[in-house]
C-alpha atoms as a PDB file:
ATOM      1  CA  UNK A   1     -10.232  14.012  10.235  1.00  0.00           C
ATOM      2  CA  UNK A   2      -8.192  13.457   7.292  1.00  0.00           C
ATOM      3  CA  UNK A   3      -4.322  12.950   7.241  1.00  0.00           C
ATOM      4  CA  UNK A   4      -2.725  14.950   4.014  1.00  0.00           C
ATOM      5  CA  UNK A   5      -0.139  12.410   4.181  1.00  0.00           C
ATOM      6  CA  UNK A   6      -0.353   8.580   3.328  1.00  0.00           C
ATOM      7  CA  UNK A   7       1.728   5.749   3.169  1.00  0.00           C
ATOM      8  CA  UNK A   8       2.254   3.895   0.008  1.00  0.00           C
ATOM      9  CA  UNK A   9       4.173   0.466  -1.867  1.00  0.00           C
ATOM     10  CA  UNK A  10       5.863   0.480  -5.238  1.00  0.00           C
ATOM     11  CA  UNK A  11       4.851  -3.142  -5.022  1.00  0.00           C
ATOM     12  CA  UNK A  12       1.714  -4.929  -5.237  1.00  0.00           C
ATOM     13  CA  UNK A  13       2.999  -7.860  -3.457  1.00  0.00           C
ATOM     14  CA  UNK A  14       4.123  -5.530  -0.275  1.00  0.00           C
ATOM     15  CA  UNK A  15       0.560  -3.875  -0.295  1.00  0.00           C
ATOM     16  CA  UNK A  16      -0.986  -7.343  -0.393  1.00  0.00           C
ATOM     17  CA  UNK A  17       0.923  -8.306   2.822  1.00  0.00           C
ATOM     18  CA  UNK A  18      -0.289  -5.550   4.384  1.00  0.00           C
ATOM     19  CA  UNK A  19      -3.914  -6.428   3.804  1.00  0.00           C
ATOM     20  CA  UNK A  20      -3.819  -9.700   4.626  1.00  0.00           C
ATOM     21  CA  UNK A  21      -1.185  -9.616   8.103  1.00  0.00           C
ATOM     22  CA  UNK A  22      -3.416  -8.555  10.480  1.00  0.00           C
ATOM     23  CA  UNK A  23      -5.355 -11.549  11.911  1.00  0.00           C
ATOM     24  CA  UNK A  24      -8.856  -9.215  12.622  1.00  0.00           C
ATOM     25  CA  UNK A  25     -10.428 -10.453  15.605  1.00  0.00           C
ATOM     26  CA  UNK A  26     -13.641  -9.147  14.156  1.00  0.00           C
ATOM     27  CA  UNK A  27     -14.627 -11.358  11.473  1.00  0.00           C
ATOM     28  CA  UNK A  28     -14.590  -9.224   7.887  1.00  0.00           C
ATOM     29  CA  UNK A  29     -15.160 -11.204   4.642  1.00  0.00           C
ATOM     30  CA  UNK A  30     -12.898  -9.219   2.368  1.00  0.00           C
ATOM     31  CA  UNK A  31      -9.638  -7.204   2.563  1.00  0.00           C
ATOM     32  CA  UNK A  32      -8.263  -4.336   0.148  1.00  0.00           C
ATOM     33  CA  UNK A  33      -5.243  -3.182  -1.611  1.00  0.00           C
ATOM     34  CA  UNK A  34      -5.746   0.114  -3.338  1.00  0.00           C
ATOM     35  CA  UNK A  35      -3.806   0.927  -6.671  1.00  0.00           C
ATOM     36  CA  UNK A  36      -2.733   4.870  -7.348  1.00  0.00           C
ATOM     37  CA  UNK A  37      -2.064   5.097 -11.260  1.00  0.00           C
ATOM     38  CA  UNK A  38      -0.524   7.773 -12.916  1.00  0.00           C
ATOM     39  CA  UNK A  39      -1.085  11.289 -12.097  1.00  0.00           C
ATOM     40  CA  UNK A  40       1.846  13.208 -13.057  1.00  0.00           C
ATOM     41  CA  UNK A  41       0.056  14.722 -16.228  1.00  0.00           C
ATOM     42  CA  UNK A  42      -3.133  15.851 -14.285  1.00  0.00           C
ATOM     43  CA  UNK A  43      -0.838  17.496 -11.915  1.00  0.00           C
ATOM     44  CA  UNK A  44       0.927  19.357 -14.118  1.00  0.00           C
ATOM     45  CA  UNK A  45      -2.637  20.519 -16.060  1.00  0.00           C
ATOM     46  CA  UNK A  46      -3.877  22.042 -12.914  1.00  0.00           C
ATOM     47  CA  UNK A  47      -0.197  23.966 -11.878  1.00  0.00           C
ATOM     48  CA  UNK A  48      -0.715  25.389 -15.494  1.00  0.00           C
ATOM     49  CA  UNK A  49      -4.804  26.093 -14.633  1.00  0.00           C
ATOM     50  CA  UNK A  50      -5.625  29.644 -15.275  1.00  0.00           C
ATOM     51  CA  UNK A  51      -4.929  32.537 -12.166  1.00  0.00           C
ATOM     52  CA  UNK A  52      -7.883  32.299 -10.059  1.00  0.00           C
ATOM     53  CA  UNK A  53      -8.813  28.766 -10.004  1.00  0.00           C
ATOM     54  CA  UNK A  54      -7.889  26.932  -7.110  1.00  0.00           C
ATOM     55  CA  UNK A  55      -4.833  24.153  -7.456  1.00  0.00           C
ATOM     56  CA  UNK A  56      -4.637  21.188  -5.775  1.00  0.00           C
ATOM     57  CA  UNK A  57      -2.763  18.557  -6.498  1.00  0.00           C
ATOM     58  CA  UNK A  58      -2.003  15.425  -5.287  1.00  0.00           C
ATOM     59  CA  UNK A  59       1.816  14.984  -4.791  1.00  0.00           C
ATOM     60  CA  UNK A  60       3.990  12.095  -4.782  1.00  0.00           C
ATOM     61  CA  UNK A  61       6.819  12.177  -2.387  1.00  0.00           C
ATOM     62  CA  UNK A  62       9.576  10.133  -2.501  1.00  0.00           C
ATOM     63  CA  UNK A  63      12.249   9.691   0.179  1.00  0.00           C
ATOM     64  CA  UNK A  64      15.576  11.517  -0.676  1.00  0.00           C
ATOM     65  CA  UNK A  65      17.355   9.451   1.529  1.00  0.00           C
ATOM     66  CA  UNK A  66      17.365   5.386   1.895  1.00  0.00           C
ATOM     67  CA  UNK A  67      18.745   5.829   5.783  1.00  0.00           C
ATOM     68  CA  UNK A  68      15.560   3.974   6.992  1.00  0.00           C
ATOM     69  CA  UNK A  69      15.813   0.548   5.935  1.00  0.00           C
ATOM     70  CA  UNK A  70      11.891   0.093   6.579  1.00  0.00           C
ATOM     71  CA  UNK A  71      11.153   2.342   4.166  1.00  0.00           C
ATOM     72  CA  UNK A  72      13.550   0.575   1.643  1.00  0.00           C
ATOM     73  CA  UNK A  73      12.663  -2.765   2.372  1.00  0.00           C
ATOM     74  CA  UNK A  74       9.248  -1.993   1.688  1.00  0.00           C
ATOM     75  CA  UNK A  75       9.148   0.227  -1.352  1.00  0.00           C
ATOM     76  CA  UNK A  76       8.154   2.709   0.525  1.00  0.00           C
ATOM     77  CA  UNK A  77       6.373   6.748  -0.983  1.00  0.00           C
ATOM     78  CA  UNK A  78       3.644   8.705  -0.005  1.00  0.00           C
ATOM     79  CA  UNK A  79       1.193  11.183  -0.987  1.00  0.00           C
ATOM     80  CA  UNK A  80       0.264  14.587   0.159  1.00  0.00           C
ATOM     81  CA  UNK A  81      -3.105  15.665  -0.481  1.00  0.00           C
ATOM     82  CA  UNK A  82      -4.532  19.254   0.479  1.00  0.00           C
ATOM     83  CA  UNK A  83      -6.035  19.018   3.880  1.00  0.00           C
ATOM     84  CA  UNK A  84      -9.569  17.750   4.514  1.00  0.00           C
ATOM     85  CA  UNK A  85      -9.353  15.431   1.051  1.00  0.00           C
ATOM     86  CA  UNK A  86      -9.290  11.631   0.713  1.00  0.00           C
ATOM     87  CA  UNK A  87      -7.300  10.258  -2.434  1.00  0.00           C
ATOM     88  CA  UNK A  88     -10.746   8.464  -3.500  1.00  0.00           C
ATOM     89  CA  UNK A  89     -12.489  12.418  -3.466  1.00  0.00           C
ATOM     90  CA  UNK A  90      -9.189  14.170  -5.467  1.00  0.00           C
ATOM     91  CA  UNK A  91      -9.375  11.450  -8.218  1.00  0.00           C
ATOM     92  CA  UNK A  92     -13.290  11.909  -8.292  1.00  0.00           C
ATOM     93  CA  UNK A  93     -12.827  15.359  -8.945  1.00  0.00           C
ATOM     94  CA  UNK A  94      -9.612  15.422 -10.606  1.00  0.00           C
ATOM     95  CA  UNK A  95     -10.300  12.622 -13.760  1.00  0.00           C
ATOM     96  CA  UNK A  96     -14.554  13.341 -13.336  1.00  0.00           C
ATOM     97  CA  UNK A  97     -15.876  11.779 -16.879  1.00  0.00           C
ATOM     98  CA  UNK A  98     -12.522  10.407 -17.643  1.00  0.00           C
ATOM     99  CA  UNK A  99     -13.348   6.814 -18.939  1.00  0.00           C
ATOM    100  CA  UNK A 100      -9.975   5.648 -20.382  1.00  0.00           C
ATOM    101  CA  UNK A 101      -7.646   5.316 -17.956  1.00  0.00           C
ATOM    102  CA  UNK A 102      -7.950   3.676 -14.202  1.00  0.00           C
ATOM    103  CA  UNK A 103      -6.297   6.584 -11.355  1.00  0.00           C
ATOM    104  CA  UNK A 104      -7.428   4.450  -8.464  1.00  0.00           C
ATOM    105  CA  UNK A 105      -7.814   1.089  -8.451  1.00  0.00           C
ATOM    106  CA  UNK A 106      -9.654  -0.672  -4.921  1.00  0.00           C
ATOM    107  CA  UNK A 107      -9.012  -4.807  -5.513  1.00  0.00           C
ATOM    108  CA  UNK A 108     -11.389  -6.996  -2.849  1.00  0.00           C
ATOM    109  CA  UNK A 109     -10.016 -10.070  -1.699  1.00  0.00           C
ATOM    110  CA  UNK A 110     -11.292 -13.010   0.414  1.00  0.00           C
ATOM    111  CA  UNK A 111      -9.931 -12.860   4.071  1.00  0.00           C
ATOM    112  CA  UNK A 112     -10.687 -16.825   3.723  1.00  0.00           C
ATOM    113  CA  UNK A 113      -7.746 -16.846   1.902  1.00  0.00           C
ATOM    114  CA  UNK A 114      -5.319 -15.229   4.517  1.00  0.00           C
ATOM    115  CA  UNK A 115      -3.221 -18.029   5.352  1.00  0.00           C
ATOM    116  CA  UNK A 116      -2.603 -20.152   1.807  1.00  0.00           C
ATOM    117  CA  UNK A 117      -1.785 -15.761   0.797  1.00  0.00           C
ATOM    118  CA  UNK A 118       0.779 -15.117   3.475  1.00  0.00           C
ATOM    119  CA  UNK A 119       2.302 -18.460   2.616  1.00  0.00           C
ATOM    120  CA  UNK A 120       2.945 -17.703  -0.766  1.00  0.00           C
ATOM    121  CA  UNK A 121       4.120 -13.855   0.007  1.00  0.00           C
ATOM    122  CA  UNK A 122       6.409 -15.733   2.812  1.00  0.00           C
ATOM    123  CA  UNK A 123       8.013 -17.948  -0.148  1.00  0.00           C
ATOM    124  CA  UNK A 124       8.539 -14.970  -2.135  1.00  0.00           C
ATOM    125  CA  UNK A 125      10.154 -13.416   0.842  1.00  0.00           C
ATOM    126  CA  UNK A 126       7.883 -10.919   1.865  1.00  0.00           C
ATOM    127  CA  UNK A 127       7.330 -11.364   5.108  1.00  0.00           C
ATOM    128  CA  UNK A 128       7.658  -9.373   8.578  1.00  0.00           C
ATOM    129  CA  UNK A 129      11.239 -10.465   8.678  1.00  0.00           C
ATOM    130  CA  UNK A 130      12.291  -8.984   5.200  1.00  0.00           C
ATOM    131  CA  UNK A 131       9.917  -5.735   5.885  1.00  0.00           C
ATOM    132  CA  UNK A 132      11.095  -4.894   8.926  1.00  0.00           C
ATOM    133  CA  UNK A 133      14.970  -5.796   9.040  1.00  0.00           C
ATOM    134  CA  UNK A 134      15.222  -5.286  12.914  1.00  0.00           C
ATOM    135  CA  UNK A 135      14.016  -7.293  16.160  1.00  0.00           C
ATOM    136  CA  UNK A 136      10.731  -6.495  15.559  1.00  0.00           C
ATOM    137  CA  UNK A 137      10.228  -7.888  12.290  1.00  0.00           C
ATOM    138  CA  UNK A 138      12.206 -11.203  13.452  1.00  0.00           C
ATOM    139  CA  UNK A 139       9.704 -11.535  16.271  1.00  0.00           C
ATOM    140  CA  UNK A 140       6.487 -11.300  14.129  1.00  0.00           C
ATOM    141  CA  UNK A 141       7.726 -13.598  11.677  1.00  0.00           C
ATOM    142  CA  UNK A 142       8.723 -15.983  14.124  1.00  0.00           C
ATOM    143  CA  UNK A 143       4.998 -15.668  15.615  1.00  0.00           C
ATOM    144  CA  UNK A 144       3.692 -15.652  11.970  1.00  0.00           C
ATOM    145  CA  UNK A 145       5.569 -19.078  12.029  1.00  0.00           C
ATOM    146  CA  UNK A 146       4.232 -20.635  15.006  1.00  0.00           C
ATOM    147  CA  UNK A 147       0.469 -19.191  13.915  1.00  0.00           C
ATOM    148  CA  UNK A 148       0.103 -20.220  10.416  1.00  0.00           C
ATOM    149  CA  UNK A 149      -0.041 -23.887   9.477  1.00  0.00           C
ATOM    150  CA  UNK A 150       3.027 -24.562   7.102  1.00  0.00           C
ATOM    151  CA  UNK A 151       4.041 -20.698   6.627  1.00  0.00           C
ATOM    152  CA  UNK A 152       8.118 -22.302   6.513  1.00  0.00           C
ATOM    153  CA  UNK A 153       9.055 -24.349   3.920  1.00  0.00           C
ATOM    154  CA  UNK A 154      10.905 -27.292   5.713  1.00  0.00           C
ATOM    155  CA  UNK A 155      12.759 -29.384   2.928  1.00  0.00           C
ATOM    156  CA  UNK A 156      14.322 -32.284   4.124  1.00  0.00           C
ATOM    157  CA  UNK A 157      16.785 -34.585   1.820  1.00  0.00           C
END
């Protein structure tokens, strides 16, 4: 079963701390962060499509509000799809022999790389702590400290 609505980042570095957080204790050699490009245009084609043809788009919703701070530390839209359709099968049949523009974009990388990745994401201050502004958040970061080698910068003079 297929949910119509997903979660989504306005930032690459948000999307690739939520690939990598999750220590997996079933071993997987790569993790993904998925890329939706434009699809305003497209939309718009098929509202205009003539009567008859069926019309589904793919719609980007963003919050109208910024009351929930996880949602606005994190960048946070989503999309709504018509039910029973994954982004990956929309975009197939949406842009099908379109060569000159990427709509979806799947990046691999290495889960060998987890902890140097969440270090560096940590430095630039995305982390559980900044993501999730409440208990929570302080608590996984603090484990996130204690679990990954180095994951604090401590500068002493």
């Amino acid at each position: 079963m297929f949910t119509p609505l997903l979660d989504w980042t306005e930032s690459p570095f948000v999307a690739l701390y939520f690939a990598m957080e999750e220590n997996s204790p079933i071993p997987q050699p790569d993790r993904a962060v998925w890329g939706l490009g434009y699809i305003r245009a497209k939309n718009t084609e098929i509202r205009n499509a003539p009567e008859g043809e069926v019309r589904t788009t793919l719609e980007i919703r963003r919050p109208m509000q910024d009351e929930n701070t996880r949602l606005v530390s994190q960048s946070g839209l989503f999309t709504e799809l018509p039910l029973g359709t994954t982004v990956e099968q929309w975009v197939r049949a949406n842009f099908k022999g379109e060569t000159t523009n990427a709509h979806l974009i799947k990046m691999t990388i290495p889960s060998a790389g987890r902890a140097d990745c969440l270090r560096t994401l940590n430095r630039m201050n995305i982390n559980h702590l900044s993501l999730f502004p409440d208990l929570y958040g302080a608590g996984k970061h603090c484990n996130d400290s204690l679990e990954i080698p180095k994951y604090t910068c401590n500068i002493s003079s």
